[in-house]
C-alpha atoms as a PDB file:
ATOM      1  CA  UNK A   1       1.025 -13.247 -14.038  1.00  0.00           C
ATOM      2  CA  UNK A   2      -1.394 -14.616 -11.411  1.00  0.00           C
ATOM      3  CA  UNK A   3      -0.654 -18.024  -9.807  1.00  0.00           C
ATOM      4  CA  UNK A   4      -3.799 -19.930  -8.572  1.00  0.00           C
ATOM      5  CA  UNK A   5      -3.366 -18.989  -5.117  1.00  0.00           C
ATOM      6  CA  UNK A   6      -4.559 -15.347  -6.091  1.00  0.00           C
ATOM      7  CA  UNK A   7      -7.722 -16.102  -7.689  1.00  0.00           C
ATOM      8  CA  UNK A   8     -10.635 -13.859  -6.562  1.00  0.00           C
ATOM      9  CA  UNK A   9     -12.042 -14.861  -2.552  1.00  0.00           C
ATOM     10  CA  UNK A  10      -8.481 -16.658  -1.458  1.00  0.00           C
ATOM     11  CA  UNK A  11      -6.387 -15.245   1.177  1.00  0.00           C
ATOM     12  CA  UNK A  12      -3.780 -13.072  -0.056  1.00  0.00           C
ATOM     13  CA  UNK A  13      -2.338 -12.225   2.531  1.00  0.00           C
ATOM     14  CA  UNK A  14      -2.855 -13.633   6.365  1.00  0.00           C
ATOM     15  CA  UNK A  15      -1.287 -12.390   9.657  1.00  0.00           C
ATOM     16  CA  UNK A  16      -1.860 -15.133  11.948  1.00  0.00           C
ATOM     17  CA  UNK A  17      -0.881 -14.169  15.943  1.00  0.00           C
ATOM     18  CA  UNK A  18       1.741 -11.994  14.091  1.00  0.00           C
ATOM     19  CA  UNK A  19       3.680  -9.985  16.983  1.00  0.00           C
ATOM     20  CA  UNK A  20       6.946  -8.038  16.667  1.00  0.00           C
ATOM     21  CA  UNK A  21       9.205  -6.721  19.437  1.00  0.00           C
ATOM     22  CA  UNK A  22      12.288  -5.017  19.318  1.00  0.00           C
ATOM     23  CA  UNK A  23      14.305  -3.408  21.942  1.00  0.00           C
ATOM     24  CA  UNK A  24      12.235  -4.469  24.946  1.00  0.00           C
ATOM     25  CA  UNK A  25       9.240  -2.990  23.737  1.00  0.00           C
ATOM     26  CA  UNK A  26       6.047  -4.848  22.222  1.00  0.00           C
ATOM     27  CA  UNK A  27       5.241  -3.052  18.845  1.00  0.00           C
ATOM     28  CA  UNK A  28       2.979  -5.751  17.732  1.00  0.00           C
ATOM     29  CA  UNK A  29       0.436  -8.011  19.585  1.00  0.00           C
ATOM     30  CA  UNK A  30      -1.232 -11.431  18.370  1.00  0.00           C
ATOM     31  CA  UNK A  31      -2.537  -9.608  15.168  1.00  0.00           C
ATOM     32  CA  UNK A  32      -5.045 -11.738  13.678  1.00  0.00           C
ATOM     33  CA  UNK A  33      -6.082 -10.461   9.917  1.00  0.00           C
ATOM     34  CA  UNK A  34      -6.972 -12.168   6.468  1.00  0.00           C
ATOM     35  CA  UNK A  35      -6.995  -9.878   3.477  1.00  0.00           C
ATOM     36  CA  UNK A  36      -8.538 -11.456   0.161  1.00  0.00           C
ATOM     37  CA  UNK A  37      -6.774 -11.487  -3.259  1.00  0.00           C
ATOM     38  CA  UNK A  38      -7.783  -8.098  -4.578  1.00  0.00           C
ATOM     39  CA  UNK A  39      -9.575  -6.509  -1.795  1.00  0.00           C
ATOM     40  CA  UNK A  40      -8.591  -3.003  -1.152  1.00  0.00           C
ATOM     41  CA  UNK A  41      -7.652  -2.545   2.995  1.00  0.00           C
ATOM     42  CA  UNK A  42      -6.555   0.554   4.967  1.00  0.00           C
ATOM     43  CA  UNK A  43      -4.387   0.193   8.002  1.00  0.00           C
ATOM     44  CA  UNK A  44      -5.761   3.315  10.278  1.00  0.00           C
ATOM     45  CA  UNK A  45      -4.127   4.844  13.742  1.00  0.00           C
ATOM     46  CA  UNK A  46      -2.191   6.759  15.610  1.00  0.00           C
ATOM     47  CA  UNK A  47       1.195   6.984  14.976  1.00  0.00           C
ATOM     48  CA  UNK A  48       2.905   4.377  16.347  1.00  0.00           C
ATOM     49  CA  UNK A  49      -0.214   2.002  16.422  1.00  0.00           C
ATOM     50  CA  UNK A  50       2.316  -0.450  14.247  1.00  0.00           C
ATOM     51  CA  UNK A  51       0.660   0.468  10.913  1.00  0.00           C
ATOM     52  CA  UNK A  52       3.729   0.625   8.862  1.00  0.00           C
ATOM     53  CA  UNK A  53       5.450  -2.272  11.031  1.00  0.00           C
ATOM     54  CA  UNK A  54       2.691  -4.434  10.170  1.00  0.00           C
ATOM     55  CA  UNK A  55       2.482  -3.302   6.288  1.00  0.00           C
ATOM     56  CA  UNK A  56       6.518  -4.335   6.214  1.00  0.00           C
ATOM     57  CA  UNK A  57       5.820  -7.281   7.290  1.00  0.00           C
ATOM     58  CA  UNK A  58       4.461  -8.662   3.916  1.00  0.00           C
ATOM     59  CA  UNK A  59       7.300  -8.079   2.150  1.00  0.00           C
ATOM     60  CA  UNK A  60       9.581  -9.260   4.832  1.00  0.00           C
ATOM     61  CA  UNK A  61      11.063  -5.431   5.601  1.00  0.00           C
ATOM     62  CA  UNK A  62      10.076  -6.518   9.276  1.00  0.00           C
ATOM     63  CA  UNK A  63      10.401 -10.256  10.150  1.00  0.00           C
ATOM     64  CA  UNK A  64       7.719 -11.073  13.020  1.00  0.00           C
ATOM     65  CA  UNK A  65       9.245 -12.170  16.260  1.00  0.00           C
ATOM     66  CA  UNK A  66       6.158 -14.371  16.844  1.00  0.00           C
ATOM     67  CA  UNK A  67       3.433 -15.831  14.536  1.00  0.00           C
ATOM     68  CA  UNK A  68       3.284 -16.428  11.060  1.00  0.00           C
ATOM     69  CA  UNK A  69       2.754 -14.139   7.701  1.00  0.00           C
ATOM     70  CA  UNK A  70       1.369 -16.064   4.696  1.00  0.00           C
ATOM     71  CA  UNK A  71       1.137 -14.459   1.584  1.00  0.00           C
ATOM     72  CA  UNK A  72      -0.379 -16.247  -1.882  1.00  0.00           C
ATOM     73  CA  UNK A  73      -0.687 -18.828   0.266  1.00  0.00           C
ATOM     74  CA  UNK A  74       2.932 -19.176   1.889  1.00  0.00           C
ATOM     75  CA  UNK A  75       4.762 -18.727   5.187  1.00  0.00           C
ATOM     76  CA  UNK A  76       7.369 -15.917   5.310  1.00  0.00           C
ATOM     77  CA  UNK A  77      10.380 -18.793   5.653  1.00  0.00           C
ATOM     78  CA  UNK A  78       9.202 -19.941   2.404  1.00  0.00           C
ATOM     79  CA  UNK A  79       9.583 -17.614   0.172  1.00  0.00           C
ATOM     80  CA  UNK A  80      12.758 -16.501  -1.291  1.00  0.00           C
ATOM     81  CA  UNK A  81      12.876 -12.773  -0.312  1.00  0.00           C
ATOM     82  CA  UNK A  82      13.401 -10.912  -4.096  1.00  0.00           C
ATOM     83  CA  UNK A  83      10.625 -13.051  -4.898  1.00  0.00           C
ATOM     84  CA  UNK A  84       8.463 -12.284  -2.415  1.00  0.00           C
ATOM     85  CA  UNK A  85       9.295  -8.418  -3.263  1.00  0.00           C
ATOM     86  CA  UNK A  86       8.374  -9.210  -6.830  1.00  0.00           C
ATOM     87  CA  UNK A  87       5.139 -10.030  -6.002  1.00  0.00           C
ATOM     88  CA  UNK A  88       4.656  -6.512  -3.663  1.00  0.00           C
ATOM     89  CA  UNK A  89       4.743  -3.364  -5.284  1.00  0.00           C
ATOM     90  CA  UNK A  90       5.181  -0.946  -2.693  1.00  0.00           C
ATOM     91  CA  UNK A  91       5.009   2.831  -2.944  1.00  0.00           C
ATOM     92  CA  UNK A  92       6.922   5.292  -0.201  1.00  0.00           C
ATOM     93  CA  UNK A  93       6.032   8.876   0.475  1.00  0.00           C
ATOM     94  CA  UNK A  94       7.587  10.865  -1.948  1.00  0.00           C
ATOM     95  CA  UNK A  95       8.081   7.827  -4.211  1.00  0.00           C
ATOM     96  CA  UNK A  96      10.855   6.394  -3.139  1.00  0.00           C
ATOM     97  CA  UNK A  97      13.189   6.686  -5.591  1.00  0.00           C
ATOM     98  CA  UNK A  98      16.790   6.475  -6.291  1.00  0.00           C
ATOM     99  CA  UNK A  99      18.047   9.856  -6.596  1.00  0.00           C
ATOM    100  CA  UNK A 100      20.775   8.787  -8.071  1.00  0.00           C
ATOM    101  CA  UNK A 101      19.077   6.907 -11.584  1.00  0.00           C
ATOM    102  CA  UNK A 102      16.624   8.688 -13.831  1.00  0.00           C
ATOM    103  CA  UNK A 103      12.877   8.524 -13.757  1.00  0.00           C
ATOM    104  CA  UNK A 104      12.975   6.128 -16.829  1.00  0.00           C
ATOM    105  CA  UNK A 105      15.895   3.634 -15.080  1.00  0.00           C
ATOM    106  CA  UNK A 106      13.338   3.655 -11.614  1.00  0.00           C
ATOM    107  CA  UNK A 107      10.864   2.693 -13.662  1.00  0.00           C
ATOM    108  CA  UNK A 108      12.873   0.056 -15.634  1.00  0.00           C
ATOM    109  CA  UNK A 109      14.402  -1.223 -12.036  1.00  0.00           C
ATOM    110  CA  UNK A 110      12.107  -4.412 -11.404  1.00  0.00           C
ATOM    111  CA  UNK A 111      12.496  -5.556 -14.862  1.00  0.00           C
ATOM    112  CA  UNK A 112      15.484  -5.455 -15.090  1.00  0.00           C
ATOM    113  CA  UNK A 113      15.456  -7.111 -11.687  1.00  0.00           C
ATOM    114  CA  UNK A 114      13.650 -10.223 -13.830  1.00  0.00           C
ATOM    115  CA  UNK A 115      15.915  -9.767 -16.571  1.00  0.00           C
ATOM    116  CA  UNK A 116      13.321  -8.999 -18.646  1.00  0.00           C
ATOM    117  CA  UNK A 117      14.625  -8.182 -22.201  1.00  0.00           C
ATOM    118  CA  UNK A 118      16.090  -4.399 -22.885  1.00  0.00           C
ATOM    119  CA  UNK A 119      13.045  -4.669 -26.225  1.00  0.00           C
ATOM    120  CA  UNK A 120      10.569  -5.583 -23.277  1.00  0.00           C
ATOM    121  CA  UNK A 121      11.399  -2.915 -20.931  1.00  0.00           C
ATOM    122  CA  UNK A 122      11.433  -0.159 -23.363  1.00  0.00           C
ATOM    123  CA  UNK A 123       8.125  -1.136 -24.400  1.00  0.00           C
ATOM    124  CA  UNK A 124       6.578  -1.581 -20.408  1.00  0.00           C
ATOM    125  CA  UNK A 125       8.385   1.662 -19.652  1.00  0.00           C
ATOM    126  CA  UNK A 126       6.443   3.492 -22.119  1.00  0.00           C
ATOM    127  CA  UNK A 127       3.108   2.072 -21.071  1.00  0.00           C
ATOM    128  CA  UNK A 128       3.773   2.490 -17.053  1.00  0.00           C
ATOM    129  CA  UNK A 129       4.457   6.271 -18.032  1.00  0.00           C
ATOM    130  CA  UNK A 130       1.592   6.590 -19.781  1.00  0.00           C
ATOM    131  CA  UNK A 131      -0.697   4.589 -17.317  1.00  0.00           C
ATOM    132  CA  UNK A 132       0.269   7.260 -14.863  1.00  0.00           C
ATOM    133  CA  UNK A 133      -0.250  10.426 -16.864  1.00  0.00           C
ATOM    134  CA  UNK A 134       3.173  11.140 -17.649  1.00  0.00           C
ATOM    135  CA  UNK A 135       4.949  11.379 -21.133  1.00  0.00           C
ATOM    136  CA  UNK A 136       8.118   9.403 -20.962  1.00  0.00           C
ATOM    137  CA  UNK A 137      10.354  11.756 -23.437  1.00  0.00           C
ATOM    138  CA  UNK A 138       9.699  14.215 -21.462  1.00  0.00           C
ATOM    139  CA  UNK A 139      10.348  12.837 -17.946  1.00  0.00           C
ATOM    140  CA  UNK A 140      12.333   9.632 -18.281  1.00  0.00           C
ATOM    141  CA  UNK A 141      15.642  11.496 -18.441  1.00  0.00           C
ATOM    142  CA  UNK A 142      14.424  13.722 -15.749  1.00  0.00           C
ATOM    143  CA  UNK A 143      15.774  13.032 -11.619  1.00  0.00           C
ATOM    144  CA  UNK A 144      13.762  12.744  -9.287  1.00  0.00           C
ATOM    145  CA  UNK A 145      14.923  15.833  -7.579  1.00  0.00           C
ATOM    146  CA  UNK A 146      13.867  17.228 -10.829  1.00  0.00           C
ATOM    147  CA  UNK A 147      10.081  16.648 -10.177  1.00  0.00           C
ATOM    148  CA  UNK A 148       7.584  17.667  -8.355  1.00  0.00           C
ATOM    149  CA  UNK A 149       6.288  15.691  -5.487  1.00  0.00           C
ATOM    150  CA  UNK A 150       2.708  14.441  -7.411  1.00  0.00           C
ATOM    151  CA  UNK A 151       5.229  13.734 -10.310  1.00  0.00           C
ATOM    152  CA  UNK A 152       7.690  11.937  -8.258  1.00  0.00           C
ATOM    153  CA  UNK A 153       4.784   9.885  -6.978  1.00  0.00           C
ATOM    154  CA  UNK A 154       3.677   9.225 -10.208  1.00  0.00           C
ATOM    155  CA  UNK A 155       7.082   7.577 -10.916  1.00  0.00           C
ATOM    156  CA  UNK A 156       7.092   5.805  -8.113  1.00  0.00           C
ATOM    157  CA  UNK A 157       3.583   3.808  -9.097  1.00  0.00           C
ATOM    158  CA  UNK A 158       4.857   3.179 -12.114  1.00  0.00           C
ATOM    159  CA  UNK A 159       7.759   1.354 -10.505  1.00  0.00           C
ATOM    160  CA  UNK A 160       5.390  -0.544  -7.956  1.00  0.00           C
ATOM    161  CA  UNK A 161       3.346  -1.589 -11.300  1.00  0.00           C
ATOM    162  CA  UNK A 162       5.883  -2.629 -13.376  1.00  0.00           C
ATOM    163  CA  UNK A 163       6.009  -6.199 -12.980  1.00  0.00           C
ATOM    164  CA  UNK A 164       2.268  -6.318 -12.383  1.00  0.00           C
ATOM    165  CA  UNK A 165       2.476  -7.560  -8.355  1.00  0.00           C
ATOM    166  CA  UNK A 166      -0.949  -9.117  -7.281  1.00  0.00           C
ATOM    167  CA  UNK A 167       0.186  -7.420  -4.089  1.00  0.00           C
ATOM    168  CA  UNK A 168       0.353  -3.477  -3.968  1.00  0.00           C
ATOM    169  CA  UNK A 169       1.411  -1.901  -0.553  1.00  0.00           C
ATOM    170  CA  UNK A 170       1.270   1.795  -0.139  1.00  0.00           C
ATOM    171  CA  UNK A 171       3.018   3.330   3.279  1.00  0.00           C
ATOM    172  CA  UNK A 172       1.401   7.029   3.492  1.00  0.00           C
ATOM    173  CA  UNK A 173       2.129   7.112  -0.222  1.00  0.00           C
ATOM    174  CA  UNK A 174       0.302  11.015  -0.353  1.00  0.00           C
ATOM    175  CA  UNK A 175       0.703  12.118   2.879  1.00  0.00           C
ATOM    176  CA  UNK A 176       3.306  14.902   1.209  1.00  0.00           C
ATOM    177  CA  UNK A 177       1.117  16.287  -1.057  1.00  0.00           C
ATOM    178  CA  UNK A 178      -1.088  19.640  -1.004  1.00  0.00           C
ATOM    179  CA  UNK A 179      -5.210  18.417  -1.308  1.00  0.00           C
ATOM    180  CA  UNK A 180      -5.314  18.916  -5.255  1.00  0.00           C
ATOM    181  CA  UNK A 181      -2.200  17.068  -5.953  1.00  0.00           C
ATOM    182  CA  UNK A 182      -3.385  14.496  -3.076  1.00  0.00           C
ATOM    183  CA  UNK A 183      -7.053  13.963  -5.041  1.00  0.00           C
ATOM    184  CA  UNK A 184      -5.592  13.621  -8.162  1.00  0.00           C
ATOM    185  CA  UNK A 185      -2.901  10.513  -7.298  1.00  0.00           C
ATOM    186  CA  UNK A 186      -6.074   9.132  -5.123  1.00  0.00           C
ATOM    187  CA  UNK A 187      -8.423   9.095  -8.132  1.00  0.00           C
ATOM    188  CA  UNK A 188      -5.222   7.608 -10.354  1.00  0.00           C
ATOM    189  CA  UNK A 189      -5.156   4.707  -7.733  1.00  0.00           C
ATOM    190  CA  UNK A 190      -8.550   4.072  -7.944  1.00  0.00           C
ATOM    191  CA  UNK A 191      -8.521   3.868 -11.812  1.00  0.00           C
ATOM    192  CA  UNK A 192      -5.692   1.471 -12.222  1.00  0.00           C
ATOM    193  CA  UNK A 193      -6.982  -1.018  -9.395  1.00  0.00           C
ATOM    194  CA  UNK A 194     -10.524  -0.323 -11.853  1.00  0.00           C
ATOM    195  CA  UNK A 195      -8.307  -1.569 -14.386  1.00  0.00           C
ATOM    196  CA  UNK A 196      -6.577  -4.042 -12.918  1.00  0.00           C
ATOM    197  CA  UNK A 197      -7.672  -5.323  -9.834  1.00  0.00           C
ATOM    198  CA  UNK A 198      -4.757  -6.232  -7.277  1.00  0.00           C
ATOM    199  CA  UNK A 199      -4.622  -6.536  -3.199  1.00  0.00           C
ATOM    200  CA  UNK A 200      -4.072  -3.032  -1.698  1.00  0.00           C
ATOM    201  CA  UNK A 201      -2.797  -3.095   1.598  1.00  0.00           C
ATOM    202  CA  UNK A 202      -2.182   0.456   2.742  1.00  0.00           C
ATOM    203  CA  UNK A 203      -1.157   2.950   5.720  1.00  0.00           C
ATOM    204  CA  UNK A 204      -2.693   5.939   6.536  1.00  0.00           C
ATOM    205  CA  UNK A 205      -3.653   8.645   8.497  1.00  0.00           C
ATOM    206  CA  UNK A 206      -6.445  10.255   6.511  1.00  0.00           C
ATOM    207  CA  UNK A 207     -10.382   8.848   7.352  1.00  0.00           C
ATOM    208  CA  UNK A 208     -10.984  10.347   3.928  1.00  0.00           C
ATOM    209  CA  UNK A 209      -8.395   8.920   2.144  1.00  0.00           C
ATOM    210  CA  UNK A 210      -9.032   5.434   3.860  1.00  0.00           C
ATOM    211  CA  UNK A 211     -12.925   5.890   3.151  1.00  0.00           C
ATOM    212  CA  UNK A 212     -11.993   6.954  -0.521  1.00  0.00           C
ATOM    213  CA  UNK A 213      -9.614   3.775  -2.037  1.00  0.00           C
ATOM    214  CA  UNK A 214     -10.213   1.042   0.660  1.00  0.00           C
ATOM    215  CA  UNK A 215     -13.299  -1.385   1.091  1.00  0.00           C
ATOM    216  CA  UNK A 216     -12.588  -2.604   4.072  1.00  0.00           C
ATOM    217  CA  UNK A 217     -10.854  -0.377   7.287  1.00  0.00           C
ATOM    218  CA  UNK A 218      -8.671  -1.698  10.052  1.00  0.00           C
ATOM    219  CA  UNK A 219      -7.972   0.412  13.187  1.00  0.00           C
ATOM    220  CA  UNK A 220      -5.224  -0.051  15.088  1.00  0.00           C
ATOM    221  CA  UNK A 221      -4.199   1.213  18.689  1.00  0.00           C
ATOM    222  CA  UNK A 222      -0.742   0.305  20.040  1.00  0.00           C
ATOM    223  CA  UNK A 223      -0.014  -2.956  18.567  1.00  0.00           C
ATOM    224  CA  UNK A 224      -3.385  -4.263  18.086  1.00  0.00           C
ATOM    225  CA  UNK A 225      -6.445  -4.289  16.036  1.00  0.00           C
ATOM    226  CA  UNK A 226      -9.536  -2.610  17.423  1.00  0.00           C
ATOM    227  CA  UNK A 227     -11.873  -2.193  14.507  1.00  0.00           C
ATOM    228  CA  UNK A 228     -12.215  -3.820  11.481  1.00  0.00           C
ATOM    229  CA  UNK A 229     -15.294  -3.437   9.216  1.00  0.00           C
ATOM    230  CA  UNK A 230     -15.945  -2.939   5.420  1.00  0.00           C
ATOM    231  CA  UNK A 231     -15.573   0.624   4.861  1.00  0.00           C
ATOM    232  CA  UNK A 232     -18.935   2.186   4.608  1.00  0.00           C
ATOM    233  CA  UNK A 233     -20.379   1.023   7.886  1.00  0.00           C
ATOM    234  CA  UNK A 234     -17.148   2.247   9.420  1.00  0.00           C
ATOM    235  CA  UNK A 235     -19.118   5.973  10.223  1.00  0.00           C
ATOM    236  CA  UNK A 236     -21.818   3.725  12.131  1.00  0.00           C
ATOM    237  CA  UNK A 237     -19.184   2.017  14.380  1.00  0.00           C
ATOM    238  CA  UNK A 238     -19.781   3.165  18.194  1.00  0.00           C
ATOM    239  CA  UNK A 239     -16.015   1.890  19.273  1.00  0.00           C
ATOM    240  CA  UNK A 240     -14.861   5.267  20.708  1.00  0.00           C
ATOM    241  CA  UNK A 241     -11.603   5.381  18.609  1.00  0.00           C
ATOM    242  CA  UNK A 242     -14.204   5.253  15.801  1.00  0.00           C
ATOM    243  CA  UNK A 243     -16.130   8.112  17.081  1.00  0.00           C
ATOM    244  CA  UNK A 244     -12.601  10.531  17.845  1.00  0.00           C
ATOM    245  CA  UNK A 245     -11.747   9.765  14.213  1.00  0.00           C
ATOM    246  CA  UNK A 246     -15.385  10.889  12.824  1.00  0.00           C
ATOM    247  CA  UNK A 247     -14.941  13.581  15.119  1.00  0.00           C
ATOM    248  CA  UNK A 248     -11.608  14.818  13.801  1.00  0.00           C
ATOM    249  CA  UNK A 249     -12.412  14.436   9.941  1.00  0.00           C
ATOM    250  CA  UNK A 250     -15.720  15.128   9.694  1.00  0.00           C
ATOM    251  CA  UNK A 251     -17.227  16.985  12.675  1.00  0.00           C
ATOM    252  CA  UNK A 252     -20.923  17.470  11.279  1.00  0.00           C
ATOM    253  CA  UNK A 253     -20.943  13.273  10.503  1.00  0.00           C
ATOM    254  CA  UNK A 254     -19.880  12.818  14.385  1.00  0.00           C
ATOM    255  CA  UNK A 255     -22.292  15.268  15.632  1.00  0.00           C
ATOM    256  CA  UNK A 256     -25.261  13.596  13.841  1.00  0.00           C
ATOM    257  CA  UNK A 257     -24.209  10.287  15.268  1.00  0.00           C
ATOM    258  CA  UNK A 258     -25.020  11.184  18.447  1.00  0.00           C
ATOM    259  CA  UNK A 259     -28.187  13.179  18.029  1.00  0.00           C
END
């Protein structure tokens, strides 16, 4: 399901001068970022660096009040907004889900969306289950009230996956989670993009996480980027943001870096 403007080394996605302002106050400013089809990039910061305003963005949840998004290769006003969202999975903390359907209908949702055939979406349903470690008899039927919060993340992968988006966005997707739960739904990321390689444009708050499923870290501080490097030289950075962050996470690493 890839068009040619997602082959391997093209721009997936490109925030050129993108800003975004509402009531009075400047939450984004001139950011200037090109993300390749299937590279993996975390958006790191404070809160309120514009992280998840900037992540919304792609899928036209925010709609920049200056600059231009482009993504596979088009400008926001040229898409067609479902099917701009049908080419961005995008995965919430704790899922996302309608409480209201069952696991198996969440799952089912974009298909039917695409009016994929009911023969079709039985048989994807059963494989997106499966691809994230759950058995579908015994969950489908389930709510998501009825699941844990790992489990209801599972789900809610599954749902981002279902119509295999080039485009995967992830806003604090395990930020809920206790550490075992969290490591487990980080090394099921990992695998599928193995699998499958897609763009991963995610928010977070976690160096380790970041370090763990992105190649390539941005840093943000109020509205603007102020780092961005591939991943593993992101511990050698001297930007002093850099340095609180090593600090924070990983005292010994921080220490060492300055003698």
């Amino acid at each position: 399901m890839r068009t040619a403007a997602e082959s391997p080394g093209e721009a997936a996605i490109v925030f050129d001068g993108v800003s975004y302002g509402a009531a009075g106050k400047e939450i984004l400013h001139a950011v200037g970022l090109s993300i390749a089809a299937d590279e993996r990039v975390a958006l790191l910061g404070r809160s309120g660096a514009g992280k998840t305003t900037l992540l919304r963005a792609v899928n036209a949840l925010t709609i920049p009040t200056g600059g231009e998004v482009r993504v596979l290769g088009r400008a926001l006003s040229e898409w067609n907004v479902l099917e701009l969202r049908r080419h961005c999975g995008y995965v919430l903390q704790d899922g996302g889900l309608f409480p209201h359907m069952t696991c198996d209908e969440n799952v089912r949702l974009p298909l039917r969306l695409q009016n994929v055939s009911g023969a079709e979406q039985e048989k994807r349903a059963r494989e997106l289950f499966a691809m994230v470690g759950l058995e579908r008899d015994e969950f489908g039927e389930r709510r998501p009230r009825q699941l844990s919060g790992g489990q209801r993340q599972r789900v809610g992968v599954a749902r981002a996956l279902a119509v295999d988006a080039p485009i995967l966005l992830m806003d604090e997707p395990f930020g809920a989670l206790d550490p075992l739960t969290r490591d487990e739904m980080q090394e099921l990321v990992l695998k599928l993009l193995r699998d499958a390689p897609r763009t991963l444009l995610m928010v977070t708050h976690d160096l380790n996480e970041a370090l763990r499923l992105a190649t390539r870290i941005v840093l943000m501080d109020k509205g603007e980027v102020v780092v961005d490097v591939p991943a593993n030289e992101f511990s050698r950075s001297t930007e002093p943001m850099v340095q609180k962050y090593l600090r924070a996470f990983r005292p010994a690493t921080a220490e060492a870096a300055h003698g």
